[in-house]
PDB file of N, CA and C in Angstrom:
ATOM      1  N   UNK A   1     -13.557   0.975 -11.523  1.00  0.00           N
ATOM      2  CA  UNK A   1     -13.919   0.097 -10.425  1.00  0.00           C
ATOM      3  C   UNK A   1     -14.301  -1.262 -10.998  1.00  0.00           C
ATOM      4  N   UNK A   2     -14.195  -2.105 -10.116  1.00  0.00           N
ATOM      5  CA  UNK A   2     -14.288  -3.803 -10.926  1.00  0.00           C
ATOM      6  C   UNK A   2     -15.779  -3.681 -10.943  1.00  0.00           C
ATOM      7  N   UNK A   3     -16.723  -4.347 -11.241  1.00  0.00           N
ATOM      8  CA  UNK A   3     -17.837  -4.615 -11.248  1.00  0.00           C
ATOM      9  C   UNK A   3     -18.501  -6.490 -11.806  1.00  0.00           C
ATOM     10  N   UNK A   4     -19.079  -6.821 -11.620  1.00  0.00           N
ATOM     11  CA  UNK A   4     -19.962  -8.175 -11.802  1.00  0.00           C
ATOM     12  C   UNK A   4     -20.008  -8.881 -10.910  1.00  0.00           C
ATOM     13  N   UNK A   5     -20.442  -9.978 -10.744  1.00  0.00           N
ATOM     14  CA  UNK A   5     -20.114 -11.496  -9.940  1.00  0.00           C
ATOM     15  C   UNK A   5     -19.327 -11.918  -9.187  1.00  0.00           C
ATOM     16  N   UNK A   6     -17.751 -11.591  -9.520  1.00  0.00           N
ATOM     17  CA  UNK A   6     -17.007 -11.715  -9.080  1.00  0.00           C
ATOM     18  C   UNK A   6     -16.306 -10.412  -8.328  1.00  0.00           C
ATOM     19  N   UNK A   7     -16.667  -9.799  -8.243  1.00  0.00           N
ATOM     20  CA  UNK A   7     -15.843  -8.368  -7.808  1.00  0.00           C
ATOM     21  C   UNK A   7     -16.158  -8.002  -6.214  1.00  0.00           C
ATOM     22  N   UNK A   8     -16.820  -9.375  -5.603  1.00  0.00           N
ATOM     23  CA  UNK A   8     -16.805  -9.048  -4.521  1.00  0.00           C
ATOM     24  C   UNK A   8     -15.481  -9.321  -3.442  1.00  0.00           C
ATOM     25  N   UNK A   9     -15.036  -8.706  -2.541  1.00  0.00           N
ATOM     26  CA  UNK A   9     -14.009  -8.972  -2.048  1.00  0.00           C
ATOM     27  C   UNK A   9     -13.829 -10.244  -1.271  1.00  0.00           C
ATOM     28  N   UNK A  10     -12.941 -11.278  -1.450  1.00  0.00           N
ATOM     29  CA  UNK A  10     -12.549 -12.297  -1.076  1.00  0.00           C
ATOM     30  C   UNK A  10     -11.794 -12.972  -0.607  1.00  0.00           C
ATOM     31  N   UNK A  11     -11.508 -13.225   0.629  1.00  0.00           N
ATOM     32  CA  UNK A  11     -10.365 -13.471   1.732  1.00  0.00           C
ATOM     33  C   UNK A  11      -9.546 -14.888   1.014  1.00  0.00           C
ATOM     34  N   UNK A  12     -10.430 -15.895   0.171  1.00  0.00           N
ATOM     35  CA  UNK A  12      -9.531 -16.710   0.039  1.00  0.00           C
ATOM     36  C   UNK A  12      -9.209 -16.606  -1.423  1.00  0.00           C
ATOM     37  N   UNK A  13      -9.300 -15.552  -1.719  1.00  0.00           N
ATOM     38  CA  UNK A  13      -8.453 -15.341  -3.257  1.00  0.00           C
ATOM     39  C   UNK A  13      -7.768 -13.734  -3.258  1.00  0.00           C
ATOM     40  N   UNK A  14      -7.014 -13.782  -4.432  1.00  0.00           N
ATOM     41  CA  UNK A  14      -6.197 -12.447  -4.167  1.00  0.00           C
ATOM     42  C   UNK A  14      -4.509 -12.698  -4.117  1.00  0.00           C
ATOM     43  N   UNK A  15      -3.147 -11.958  -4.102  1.00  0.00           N
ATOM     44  CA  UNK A  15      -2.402 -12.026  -3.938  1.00  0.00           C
ATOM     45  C   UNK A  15      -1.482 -11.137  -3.630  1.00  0.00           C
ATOM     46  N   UNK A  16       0.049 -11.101  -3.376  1.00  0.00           N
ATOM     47  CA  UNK A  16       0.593 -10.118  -3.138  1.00  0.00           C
ATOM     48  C   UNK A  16       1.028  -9.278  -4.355  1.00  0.00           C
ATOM     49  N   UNK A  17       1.530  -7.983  -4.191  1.00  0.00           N
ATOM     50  CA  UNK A  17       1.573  -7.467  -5.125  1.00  0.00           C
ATOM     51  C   UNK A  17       2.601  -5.682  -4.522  1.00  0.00           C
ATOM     52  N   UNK A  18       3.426  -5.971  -5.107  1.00  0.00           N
ATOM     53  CA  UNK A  18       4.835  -4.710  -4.587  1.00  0.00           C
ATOM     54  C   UNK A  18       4.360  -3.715  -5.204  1.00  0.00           C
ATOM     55  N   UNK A  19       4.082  -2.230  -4.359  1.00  0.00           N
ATOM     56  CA  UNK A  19       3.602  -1.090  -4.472  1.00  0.00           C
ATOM     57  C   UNK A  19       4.765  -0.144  -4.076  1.00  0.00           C
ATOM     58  N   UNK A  20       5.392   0.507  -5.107  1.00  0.00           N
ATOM     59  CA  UNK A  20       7.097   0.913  -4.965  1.00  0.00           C
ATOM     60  C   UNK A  20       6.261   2.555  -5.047  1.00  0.00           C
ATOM     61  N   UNK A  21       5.158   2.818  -5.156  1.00  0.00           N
ATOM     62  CA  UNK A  21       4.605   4.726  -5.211  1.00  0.00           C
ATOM     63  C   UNK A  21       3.562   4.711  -5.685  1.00  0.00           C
ATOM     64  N   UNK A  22       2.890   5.734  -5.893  1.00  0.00           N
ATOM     65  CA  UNK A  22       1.450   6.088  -6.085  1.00  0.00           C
ATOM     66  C   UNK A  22       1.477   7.471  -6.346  1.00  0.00           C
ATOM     67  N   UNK A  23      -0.272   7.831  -7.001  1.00  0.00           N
ATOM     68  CA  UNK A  23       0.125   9.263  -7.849  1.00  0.00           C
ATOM     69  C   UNK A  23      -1.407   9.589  -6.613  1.00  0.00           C
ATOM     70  N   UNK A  24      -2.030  10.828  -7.366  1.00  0.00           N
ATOM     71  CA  UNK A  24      -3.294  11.290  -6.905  1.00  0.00           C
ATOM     72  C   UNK A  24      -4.303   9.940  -7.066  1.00  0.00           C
ATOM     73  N   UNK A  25      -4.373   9.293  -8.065  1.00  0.00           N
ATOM     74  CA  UNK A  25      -5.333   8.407  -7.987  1.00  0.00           C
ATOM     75  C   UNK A  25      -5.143   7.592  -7.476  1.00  0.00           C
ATOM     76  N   UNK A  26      -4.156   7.063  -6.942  1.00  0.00           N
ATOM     77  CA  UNK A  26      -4.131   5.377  -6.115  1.00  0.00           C
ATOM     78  C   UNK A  26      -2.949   5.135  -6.271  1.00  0.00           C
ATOM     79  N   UNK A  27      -2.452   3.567  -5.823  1.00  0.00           N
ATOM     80  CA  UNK A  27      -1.110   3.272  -5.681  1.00  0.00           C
ATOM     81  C   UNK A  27      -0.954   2.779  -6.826  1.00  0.00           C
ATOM     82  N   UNK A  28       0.106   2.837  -7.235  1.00  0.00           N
ATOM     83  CA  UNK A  28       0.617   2.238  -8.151  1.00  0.00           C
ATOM     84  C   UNK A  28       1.818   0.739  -7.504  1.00  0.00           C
ATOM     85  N   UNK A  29       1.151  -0.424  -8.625  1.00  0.00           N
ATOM     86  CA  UNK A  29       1.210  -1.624  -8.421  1.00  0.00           C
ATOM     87  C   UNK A  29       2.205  -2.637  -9.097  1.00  0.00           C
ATOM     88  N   UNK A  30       3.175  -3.405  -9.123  1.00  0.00           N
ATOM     89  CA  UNK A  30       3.345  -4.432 -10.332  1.00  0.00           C
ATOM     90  C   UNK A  30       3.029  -5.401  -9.895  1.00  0.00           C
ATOM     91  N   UNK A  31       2.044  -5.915 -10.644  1.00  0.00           N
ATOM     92  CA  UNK A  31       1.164  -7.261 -10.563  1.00  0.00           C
ATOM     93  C   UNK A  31       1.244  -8.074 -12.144  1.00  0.00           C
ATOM     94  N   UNK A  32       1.175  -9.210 -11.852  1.00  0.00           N
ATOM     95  CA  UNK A  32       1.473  -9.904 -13.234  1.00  0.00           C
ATOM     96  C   UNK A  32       2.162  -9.255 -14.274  1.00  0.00           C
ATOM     97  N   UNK A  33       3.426  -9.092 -13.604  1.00  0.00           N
ATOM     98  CA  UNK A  33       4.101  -8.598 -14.617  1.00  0.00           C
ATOM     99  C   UNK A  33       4.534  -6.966 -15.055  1.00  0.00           C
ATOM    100  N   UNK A  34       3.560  -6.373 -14.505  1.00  0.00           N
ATOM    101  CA  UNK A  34       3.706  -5.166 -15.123  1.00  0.00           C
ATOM    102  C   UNK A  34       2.776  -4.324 -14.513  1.00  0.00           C
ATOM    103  N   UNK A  35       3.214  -2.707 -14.783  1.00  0.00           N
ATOM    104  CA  UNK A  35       2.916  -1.863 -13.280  1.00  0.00           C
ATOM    105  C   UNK A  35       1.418  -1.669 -13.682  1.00  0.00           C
ATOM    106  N   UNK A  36       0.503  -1.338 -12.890  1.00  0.00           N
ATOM    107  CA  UNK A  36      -0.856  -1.587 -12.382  1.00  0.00           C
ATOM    108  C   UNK A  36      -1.465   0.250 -11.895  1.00  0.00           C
ATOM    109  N   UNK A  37      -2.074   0.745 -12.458  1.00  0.00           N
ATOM    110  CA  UNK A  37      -2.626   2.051 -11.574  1.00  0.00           C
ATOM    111  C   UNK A  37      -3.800   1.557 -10.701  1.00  0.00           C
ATOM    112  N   UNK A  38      -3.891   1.544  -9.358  1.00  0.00           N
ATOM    113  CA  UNK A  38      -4.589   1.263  -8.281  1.00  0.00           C
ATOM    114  C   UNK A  38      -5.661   2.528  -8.278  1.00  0.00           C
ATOM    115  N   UNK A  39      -6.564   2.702  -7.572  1.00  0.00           N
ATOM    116  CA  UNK A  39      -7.298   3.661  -7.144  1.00  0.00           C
ATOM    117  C   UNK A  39      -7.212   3.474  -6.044  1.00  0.00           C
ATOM    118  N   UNK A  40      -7.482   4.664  -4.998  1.00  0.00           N
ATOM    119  CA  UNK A  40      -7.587   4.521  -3.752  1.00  0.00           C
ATOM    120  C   UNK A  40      -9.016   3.397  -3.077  1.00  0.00           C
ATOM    121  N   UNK A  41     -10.141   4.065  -3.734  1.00  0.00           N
ATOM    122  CA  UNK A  41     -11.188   3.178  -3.646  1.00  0.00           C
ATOM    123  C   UNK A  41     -10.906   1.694  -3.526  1.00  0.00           C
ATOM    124  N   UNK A  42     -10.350   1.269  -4.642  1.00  0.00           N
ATOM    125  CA  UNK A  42     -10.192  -0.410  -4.810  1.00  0.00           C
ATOM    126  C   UNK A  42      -9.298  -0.686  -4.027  1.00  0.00           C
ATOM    127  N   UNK A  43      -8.135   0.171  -3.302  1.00  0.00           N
ATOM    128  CA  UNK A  43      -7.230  -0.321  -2.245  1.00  0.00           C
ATOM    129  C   UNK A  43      -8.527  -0.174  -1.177  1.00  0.00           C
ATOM    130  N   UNK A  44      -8.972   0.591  -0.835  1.00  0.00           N
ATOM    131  CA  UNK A  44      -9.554  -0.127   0.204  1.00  0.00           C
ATOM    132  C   UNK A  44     -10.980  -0.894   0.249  1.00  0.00           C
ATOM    133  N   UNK A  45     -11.587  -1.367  -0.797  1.00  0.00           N
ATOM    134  CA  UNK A  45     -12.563  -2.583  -1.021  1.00  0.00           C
ATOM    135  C   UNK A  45     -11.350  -3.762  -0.854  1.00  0.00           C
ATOM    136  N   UNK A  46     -10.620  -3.912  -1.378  1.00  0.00           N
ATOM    137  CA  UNK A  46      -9.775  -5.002  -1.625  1.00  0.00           C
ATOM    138  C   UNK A  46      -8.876  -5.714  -0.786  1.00  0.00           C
ATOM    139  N   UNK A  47      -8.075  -4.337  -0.471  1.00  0.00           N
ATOM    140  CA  UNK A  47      -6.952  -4.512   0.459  1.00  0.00           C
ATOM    141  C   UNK A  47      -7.509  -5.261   1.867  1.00  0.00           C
ATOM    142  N   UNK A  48      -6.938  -6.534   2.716  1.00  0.00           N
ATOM    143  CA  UNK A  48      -7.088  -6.779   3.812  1.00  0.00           C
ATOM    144  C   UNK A  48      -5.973  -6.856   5.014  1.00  0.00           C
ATOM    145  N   UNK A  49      -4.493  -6.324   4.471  1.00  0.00           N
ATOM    146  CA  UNK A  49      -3.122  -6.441   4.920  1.00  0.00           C
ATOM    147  C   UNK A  49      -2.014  -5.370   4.042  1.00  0.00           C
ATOM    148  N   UNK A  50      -1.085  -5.079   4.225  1.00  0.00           N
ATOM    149  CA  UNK A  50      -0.387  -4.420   4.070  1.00  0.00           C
ATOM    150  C   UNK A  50       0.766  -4.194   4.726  1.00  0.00           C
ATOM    151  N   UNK A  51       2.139  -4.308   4.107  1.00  0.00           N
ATOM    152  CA  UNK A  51       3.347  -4.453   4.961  1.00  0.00           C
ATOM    153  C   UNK A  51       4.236  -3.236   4.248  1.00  0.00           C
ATOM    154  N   UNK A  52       5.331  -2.277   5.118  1.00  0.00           N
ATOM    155  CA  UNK A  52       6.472  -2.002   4.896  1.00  0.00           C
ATOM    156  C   UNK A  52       7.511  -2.041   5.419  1.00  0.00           C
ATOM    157  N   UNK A  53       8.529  -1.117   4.328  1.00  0.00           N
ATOM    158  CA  UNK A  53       9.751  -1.766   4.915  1.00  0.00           C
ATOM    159  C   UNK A  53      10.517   0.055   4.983  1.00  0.00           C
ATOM    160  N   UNK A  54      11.121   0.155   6.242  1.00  0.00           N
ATOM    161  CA  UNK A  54      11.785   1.572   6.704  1.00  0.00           C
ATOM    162  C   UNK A  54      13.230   0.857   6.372  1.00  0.00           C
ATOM    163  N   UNK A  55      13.405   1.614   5.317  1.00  0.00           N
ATOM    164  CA  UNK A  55      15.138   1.093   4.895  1.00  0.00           C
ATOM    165  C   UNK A  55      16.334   2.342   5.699  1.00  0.00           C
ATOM    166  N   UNK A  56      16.457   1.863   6.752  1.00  0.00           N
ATOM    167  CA  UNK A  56      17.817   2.441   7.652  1.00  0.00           C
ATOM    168  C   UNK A  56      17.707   4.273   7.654  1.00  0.00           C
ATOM    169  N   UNK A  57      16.644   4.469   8.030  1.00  0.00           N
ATOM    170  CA  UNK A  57      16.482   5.973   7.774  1.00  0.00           C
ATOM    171  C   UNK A  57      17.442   6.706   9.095  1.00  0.00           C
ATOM    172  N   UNK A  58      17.614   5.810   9.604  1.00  0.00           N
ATOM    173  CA  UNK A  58      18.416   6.535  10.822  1.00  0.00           C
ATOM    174  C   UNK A  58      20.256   6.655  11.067  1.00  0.00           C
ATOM    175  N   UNK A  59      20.491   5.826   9.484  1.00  0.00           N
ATOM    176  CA  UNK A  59      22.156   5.614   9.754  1.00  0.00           C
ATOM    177  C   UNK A  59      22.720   7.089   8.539  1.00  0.00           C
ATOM    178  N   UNK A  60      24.058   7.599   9.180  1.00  0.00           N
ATOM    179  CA  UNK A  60      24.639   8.395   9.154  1.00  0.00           C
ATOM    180  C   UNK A  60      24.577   8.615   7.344  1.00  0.00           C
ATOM    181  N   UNK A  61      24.262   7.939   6.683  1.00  0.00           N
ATOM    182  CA  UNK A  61      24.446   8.112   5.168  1.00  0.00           C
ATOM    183  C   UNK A  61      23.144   8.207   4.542  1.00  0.00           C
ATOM    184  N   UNK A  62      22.326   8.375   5.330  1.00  0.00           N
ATOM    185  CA  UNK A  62      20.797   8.704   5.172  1.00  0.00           C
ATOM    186  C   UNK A  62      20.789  10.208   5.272  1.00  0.00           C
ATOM    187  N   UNK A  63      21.464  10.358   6.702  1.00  0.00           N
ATOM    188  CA  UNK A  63      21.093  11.488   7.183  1.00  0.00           C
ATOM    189  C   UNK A  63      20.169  12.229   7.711  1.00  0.00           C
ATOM    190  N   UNK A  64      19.213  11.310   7.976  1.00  0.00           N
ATOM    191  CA  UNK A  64      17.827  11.983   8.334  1.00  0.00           C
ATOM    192  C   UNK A  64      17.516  10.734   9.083  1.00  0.00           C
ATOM    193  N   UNK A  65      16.595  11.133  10.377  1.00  0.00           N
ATOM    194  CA  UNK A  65      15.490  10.177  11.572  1.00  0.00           C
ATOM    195  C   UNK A  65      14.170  10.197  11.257  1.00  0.00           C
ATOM    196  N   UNK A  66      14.198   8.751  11.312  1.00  0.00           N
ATOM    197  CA  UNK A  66      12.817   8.595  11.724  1.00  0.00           C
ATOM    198  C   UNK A  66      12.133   8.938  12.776  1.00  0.00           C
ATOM    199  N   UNK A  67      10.831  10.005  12.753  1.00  0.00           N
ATOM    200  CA  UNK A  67      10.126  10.006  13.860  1.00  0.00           C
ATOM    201  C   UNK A  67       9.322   9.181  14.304  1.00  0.00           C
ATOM    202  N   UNK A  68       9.553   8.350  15.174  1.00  0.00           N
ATOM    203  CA  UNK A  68       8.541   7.007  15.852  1.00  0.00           C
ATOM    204  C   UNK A  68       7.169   7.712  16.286  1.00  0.00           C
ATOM    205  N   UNK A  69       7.015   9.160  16.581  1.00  0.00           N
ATOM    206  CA  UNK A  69       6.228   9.081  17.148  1.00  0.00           C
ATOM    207  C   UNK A  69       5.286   9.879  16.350  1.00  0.00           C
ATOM    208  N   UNK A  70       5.321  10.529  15.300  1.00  0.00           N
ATOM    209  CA  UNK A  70       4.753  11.315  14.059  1.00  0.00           C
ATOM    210  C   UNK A  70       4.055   9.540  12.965  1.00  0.00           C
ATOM    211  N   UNK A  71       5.216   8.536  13.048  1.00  0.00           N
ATOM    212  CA  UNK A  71       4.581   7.602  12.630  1.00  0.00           C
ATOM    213  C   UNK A  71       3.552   7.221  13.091  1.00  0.00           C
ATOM    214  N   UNK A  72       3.817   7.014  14.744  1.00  0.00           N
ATOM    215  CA  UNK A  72       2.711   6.262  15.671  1.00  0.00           C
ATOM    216  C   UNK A  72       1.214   7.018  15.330  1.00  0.00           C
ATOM    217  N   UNK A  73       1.237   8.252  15.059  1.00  0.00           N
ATOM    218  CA  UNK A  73       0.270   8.768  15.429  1.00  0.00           C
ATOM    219  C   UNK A  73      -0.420   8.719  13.717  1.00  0.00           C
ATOM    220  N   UNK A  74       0.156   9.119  12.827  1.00  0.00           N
ATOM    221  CA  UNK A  74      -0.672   8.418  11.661  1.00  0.00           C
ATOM    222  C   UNK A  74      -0.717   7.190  11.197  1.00  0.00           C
ATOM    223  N   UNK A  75       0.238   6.148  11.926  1.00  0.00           N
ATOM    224  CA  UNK A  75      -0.562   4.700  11.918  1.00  0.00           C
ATOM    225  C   UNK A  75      -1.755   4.655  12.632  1.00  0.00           C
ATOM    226  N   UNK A  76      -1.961   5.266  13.537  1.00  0.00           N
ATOM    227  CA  UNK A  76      -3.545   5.197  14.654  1.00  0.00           C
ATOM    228  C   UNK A  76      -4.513   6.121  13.972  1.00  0.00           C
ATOM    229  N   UNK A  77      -4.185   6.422  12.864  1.00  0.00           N
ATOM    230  CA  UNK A  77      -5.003   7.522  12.052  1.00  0.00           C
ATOM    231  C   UNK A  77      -5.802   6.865  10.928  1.00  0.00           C
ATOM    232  N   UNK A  78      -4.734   5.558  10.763  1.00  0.00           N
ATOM    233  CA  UNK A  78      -5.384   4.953   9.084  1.00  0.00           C
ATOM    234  C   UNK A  78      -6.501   4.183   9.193  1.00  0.00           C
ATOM    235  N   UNK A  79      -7.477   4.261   8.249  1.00  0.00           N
ATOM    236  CA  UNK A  79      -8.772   3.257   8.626  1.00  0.00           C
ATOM    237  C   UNK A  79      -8.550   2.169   7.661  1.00  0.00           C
TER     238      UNK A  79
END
């Protein structure tokens, strides 16, 4: 966990940072360069936004649907 002076969370500092998976302990990150082990904890002290991306789960070479509504209901789940 970060700790000192600075480790408090701060809306006008911080940046983006591509999270391609994650293990038991947290997400895994590449930030400056190179991949990052996250903890869950510090994703959520830190984190104030978060975006993804559903790459075509519904076209014929996927083979598999997205459920909109299995999503809906653990997006209304996340704190």
């Amino acid at each position: 966990m970060i700790s000192g002076p600075g480790s408090r969370p701060n809306p006008k500092n911080g940046h983006y940072v591509y999270v391609p998976g994650y293990t038991k302990s947290g997400p895994v990150c590449v930030t400056w360069g190179r991949k990052q082990q996250m903890t869950w904890a510090f994703l959520n002290k830190y984190s104030d936004e978060a975006y993804a991306i559903i790459d075509a789960v519904n076209s014929a070479k996927k083979k598999r649907n997205l459920d909109e509504k299995k999503l809906n209901v653990f997006l209304a789940n996340v704190k």
